[in-house]
PDB file of N, CA and C in Angstrom:
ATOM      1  N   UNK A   1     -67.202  20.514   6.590  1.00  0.00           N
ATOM      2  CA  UNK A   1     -67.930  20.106   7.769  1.00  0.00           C
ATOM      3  C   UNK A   1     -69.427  20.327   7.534  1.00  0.00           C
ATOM      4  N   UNK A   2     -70.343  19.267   7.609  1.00  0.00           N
ATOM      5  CA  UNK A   2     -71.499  19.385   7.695  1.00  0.00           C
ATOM      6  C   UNK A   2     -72.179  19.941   9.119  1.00  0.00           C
ATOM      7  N   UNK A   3     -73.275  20.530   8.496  1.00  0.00           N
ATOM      8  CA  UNK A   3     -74.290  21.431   9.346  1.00  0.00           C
ATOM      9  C   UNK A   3     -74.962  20.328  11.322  1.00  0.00           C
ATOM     10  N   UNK A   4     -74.975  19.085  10.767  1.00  0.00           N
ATOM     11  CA  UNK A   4     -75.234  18.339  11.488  1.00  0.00           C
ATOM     12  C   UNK A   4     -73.959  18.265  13.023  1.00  0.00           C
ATOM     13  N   UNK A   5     -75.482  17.662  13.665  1.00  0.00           N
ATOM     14  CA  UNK A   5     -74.473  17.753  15.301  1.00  0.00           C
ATOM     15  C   UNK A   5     -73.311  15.937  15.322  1.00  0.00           C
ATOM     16  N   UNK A   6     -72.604  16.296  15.546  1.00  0.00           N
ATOM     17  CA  UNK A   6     -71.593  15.259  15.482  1.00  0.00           C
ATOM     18  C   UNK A   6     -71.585  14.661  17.007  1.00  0.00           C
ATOM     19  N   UNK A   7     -72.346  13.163  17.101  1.00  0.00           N
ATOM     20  CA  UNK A   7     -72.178  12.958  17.942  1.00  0.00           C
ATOM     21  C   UNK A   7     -70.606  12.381  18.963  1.00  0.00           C
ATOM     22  N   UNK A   8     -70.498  11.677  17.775  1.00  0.00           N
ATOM     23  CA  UNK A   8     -68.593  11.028  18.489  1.00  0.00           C
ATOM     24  C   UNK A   8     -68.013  12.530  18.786  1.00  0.00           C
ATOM     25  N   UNK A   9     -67.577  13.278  17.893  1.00  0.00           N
ATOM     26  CA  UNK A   9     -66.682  14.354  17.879  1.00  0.00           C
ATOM     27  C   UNK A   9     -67.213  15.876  17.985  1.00  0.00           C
ATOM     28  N   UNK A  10     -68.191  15.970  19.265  1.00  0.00           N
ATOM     29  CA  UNK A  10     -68.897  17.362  19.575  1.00  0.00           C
ATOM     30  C   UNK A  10     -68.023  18.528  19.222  1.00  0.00           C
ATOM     31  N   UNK A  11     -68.206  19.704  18.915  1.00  0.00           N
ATOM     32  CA  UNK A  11     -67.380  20.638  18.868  1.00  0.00           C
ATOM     33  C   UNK A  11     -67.230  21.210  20.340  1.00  0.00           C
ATOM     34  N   UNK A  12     -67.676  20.816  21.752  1.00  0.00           N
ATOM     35  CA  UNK A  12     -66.790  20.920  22.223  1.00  0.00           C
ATOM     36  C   UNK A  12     -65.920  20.320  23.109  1.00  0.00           C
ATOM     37  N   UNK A  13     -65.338  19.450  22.047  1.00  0.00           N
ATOM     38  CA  UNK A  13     -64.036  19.135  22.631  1.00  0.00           C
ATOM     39  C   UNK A  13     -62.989  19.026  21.587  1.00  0.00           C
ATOM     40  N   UNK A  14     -63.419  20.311  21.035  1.00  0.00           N
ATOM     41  CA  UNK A  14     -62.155  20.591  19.811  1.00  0.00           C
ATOM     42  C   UNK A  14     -61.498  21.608  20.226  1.00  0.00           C
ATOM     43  N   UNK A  15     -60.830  21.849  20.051  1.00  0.00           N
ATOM     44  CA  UNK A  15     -59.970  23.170  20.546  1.00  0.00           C
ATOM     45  C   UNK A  15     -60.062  24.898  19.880  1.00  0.00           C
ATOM     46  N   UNK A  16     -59.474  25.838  19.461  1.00  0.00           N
ATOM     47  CA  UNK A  16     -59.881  26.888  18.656  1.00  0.00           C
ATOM     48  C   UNK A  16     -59.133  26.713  17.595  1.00  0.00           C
ATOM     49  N   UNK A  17     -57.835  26.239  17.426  1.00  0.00           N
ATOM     50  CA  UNK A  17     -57.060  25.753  16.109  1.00  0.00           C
ATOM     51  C   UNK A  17     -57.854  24.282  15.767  1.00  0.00           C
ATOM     52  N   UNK A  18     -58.656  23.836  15.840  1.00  0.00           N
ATOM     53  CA  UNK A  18     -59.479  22.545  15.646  1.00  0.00           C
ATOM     54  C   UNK A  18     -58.962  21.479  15.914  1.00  0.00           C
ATOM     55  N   UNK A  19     -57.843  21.470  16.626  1.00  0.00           N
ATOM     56  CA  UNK A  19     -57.295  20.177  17.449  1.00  0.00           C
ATOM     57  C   UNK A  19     -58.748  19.184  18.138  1.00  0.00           C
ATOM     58  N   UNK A  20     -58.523  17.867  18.027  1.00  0.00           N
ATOM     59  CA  UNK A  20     -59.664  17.154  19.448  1.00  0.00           C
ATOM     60  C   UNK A  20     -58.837  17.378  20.828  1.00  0.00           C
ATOM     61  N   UNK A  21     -59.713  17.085  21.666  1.00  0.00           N
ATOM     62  CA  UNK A  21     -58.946  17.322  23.215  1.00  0.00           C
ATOM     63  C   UNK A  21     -58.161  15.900  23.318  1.00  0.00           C
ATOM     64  N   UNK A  22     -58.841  15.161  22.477  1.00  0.00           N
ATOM     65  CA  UNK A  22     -58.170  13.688  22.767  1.00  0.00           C
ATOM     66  C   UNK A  22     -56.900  13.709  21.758  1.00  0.00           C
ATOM     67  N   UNK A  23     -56.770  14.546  21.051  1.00  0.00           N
ATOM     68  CA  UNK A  23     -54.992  13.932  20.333  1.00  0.00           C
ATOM     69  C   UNK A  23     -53.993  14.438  21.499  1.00  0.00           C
ATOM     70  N   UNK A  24     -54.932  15.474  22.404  1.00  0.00           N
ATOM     71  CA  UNK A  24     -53.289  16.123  23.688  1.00  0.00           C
ATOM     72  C   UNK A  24     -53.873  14.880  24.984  1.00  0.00           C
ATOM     73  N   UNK A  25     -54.979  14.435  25.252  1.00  0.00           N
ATOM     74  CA  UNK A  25     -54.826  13.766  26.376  1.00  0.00           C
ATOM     75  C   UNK A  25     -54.469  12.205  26.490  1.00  0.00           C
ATOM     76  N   UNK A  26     -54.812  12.009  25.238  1.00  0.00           N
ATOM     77  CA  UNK A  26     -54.785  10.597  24.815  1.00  0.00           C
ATOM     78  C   UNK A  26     -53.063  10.034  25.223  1.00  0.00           C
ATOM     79  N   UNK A  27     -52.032  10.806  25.649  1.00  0.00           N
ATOM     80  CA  UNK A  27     -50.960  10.677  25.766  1.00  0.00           C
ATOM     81  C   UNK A  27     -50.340  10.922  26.984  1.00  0.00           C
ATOM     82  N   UNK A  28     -51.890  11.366  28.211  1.00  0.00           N
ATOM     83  CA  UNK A  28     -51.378  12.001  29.240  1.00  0.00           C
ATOM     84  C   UNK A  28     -51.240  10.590  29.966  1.00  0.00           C
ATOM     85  N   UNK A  29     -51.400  10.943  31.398  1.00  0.00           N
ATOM     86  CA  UNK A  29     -52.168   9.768  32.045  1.00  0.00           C
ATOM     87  C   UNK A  29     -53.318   9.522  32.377  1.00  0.00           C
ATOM     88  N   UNK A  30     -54.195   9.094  33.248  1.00  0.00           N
ATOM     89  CA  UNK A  30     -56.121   9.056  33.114  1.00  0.00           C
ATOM     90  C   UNK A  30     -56.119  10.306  33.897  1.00  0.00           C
ATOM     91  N   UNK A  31     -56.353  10.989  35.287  1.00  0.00           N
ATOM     92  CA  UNK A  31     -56.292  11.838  36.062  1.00  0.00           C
ATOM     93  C   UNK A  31     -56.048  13.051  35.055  1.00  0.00           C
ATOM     94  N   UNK A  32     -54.407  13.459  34.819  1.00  0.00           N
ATOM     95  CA  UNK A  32     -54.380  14.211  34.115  1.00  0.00           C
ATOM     96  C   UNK A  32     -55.027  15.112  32.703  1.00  0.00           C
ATOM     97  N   UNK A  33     -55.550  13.357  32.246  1.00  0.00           N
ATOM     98  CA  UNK A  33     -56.452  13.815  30.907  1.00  0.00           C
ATOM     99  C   UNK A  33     -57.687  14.052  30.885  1.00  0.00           C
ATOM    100  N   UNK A  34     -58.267  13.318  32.052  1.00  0.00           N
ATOM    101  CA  UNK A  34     -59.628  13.944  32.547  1.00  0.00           C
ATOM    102  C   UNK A  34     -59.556  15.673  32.815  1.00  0.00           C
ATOM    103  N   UNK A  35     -58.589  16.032  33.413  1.00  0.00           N
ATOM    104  CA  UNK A  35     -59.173  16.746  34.379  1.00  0.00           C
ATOM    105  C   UNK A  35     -58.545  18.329  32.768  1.00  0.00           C
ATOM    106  N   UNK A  36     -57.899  18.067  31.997  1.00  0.00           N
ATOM    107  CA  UNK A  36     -57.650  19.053  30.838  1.00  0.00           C
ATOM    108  C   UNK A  36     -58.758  18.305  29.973  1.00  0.00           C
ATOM    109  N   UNK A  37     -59.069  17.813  29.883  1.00  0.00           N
ATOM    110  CA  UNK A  37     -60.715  17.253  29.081  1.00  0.00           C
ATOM    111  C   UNK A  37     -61.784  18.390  29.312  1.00  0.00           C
ATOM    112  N   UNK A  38     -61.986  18.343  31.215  1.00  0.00           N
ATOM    113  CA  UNK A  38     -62.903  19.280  31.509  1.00  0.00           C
ATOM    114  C   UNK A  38     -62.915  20.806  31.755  1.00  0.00           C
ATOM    115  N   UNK A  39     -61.039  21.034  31.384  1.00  0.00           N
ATOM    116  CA  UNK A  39     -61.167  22.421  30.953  1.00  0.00           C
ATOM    117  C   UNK A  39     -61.216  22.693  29.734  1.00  0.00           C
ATOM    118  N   UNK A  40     -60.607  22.187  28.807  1.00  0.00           N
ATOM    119  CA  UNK A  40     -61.181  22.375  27.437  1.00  0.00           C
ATOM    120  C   UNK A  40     -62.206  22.774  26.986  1.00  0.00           C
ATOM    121  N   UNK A  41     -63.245  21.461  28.046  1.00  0.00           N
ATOM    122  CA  UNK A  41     -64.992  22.001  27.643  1.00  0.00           C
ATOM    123  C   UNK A  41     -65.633  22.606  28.473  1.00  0.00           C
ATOM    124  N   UNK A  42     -65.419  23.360  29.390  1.00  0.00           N
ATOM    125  CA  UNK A  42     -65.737  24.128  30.638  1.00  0.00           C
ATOM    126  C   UNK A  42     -66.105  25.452  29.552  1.00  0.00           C
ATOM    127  N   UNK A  43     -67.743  26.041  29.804  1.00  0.00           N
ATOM    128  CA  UNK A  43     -68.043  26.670  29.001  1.00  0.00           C
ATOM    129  C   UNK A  43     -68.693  26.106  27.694  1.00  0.00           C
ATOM    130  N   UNK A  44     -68.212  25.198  27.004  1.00  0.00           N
ATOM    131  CA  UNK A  44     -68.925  25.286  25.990  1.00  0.00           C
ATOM    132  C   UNK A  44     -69.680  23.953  25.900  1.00  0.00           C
ATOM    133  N   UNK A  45     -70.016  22.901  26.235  1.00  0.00           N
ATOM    134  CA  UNK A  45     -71.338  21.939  26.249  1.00  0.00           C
ATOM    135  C   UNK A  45     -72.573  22.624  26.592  1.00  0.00           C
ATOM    136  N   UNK A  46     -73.294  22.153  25.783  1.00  0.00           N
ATOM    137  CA  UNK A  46     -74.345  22.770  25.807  1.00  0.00           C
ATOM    138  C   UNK A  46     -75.600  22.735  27.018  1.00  0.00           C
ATOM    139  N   UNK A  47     -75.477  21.615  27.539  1.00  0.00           N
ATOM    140  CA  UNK A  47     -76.314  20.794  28.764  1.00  0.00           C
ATOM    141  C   UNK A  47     -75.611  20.954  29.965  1.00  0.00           C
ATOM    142  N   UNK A  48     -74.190  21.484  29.717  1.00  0.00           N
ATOM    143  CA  UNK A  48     -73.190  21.602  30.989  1.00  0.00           C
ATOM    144  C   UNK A  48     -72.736  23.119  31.586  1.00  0.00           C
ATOM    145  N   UNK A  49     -73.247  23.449  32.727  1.00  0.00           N
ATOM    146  CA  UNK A  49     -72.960  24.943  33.250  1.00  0.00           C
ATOM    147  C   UNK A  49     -71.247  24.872  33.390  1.00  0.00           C
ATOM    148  N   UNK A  50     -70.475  26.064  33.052  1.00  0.00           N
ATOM    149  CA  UNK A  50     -69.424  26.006  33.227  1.00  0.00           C
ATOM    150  C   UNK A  50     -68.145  25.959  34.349  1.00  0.00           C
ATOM    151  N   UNK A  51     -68.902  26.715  35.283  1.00  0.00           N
ATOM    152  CA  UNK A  51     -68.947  25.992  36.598  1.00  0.00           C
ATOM    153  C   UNK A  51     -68.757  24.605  37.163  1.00  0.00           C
ATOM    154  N   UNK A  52     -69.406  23.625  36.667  1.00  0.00           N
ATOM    155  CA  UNK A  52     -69.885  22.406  36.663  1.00  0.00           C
ATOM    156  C   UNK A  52     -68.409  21.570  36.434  1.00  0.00           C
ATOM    157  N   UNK A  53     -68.337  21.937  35.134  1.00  0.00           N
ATOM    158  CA  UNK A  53     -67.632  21.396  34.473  1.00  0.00           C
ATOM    159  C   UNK A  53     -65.800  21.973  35.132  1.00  0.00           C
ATOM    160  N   UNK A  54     -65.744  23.075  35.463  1.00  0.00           N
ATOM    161  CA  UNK A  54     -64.858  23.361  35.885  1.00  0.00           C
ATOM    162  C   UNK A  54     -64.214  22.603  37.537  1.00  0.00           C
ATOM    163  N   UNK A  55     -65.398  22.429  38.388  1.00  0.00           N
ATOM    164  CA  UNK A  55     -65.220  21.234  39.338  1.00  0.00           C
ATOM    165  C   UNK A  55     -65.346  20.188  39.237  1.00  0.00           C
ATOM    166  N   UNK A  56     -65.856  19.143  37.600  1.00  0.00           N
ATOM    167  CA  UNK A  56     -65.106  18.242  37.454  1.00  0.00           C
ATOM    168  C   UNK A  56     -63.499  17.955  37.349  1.00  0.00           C
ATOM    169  N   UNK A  57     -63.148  19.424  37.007  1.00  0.00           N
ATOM    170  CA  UNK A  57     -61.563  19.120  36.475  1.00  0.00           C
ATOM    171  C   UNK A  57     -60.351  19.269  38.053  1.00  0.00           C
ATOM    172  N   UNK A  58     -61.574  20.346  38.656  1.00  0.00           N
ATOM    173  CA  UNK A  58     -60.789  20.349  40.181  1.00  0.00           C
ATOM    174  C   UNK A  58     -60.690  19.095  40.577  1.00  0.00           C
ATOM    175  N   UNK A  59     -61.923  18.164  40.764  1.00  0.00           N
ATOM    176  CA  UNK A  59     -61.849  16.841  41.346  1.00  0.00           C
ATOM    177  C   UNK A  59     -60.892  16.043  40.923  1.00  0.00           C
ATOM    178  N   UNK A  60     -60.542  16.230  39.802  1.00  0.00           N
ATOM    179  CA  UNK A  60     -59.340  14.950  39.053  1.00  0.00           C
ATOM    180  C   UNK A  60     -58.071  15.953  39.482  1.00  0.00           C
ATOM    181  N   UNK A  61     -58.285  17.594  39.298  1.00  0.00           N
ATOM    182  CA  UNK A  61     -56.556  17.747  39.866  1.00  0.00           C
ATOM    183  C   UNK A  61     -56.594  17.296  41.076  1.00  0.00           C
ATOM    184  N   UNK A  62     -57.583  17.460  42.489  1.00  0.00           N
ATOM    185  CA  UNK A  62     -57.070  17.703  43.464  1.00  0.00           C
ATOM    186  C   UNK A  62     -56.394  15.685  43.992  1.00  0.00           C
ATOM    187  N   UNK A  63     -57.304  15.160  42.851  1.00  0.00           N
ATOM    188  CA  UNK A  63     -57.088  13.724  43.338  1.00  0.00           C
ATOM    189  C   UNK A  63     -55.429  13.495  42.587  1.00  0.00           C
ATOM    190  N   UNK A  64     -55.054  13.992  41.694  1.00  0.00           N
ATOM    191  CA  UNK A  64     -53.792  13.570  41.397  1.00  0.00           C
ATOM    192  C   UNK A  64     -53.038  14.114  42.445  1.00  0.00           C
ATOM    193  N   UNK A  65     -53.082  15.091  43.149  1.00  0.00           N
ATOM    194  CA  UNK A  65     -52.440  16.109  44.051  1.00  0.00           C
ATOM    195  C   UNK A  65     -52.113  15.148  45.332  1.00  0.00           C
ATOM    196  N   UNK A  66     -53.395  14.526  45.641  1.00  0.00           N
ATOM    197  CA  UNK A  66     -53.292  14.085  46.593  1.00  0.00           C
ATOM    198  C   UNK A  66     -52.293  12.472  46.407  1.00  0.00           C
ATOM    199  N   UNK A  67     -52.391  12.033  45.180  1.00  0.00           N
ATOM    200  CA  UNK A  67     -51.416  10.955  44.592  1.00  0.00           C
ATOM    201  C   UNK A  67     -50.326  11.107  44.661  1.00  0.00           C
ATOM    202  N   UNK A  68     -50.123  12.448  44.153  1.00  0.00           N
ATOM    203  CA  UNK A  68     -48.802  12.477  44.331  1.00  0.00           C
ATOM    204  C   UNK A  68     -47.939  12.622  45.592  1.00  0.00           C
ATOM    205  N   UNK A  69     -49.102  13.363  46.480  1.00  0.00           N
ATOM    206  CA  UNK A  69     -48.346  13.509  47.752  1.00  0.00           C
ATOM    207  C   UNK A  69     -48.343  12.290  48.761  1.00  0.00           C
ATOM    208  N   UNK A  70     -49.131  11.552  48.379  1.00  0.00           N
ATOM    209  CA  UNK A  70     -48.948  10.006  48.679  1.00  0.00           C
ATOM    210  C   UNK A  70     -47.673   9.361  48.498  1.00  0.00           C
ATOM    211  N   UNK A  71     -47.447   9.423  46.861  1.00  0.00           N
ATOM    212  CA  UNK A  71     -45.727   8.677  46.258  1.00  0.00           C
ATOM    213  C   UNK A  71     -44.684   9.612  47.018  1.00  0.00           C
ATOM    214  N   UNK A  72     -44.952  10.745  47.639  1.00  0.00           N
ATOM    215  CA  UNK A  72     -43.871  11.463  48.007  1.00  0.00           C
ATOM    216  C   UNK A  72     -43.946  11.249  49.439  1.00  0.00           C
ATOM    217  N   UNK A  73     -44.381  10.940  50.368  1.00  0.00           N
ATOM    218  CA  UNK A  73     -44.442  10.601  51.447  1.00  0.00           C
ATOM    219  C   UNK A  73     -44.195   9.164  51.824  1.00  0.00           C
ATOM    220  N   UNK A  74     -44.261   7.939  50.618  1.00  0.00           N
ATOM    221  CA  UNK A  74     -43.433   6.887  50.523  1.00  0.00           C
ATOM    222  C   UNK A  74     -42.154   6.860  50.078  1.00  0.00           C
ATOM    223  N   UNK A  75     -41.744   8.121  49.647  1.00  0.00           N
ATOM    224  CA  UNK A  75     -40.167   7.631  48.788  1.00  0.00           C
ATOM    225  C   UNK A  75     -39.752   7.870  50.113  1.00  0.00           C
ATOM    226  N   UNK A  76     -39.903   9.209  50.895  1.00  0.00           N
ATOM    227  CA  UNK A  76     -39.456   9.717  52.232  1.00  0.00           C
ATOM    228  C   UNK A  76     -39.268   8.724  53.070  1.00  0.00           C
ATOM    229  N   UNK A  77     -40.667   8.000  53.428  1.00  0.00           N
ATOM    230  CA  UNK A  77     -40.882   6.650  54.532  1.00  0.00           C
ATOM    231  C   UNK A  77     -39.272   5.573  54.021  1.00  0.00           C
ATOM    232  N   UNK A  78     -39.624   5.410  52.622  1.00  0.00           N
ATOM    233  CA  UNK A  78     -38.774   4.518  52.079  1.00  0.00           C
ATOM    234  C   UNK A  78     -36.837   4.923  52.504  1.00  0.00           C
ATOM    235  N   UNK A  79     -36.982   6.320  52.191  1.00  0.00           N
ATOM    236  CA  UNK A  79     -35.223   6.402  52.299  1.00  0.00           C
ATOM    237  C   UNK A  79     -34.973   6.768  53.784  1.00  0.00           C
ATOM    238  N   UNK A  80     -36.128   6.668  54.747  1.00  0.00           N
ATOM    239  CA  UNK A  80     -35.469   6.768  56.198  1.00  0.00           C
ATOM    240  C   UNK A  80     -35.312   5.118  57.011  1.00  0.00           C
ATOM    241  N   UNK A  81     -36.658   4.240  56.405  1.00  0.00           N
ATOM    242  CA  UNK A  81     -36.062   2.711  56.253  1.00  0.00           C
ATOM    243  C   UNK A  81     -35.361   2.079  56.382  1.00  0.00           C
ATOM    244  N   UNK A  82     -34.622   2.264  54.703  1.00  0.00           N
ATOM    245  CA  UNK A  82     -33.627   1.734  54.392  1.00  0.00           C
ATOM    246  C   UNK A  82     -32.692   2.699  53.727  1.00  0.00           C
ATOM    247  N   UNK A  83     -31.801   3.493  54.528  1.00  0.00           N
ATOM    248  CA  UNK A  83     -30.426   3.908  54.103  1.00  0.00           C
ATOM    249  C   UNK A  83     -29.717   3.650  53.027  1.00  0.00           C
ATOM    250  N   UNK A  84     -29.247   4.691  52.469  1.00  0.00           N
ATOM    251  CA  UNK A  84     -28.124   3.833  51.590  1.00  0.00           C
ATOM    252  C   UNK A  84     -26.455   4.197  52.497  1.00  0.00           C
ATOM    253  N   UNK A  85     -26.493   2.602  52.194  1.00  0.00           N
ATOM    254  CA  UNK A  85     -24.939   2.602  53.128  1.00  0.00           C
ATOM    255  C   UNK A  85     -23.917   3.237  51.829  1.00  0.00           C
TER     256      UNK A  85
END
């Protein structure tokens, strides 16, 4: 590894075993991978307080949270609907 700052592949969003954050999110869904993106790098960007970065990742959980409790309040709507005979 050269001394130079890597712009595509910052070190931080490598992990401590040198994984990228993108070989685990790249497989999640968008929400999900955002929001382990910004704990990964919570703390270590250099321009980014960690703090900061840590309520980016709240914002993407609390919005999946709220997704989900959306799909779960339609399956409900859905099976009082229509019954299964």
């Amino acid at each position: 590894m050269t001394d130079t700052y890597d712009n595509i592949n910052p070190d931080h969003y490598k992990l401590a075993n040198g994984m990228e954050v993108i070989d685990l999110t790249e497989t999640l869904d968008f929400l999900t991978g955002n929001a382990i993106k910004y704990l990964a790098r919570a703390g270590k960007k250099p321009d980014q307080p960690k703090l900061q970065e840590l309520k980016k990742a709240q914002w993407y959980l609390n919005r999946l949270i709220e997704n989900e409790e959306k799909l779960l309040r339609a399956q409900q709507t859905d099976v009082r609907l229509f019954p299964l005979t």
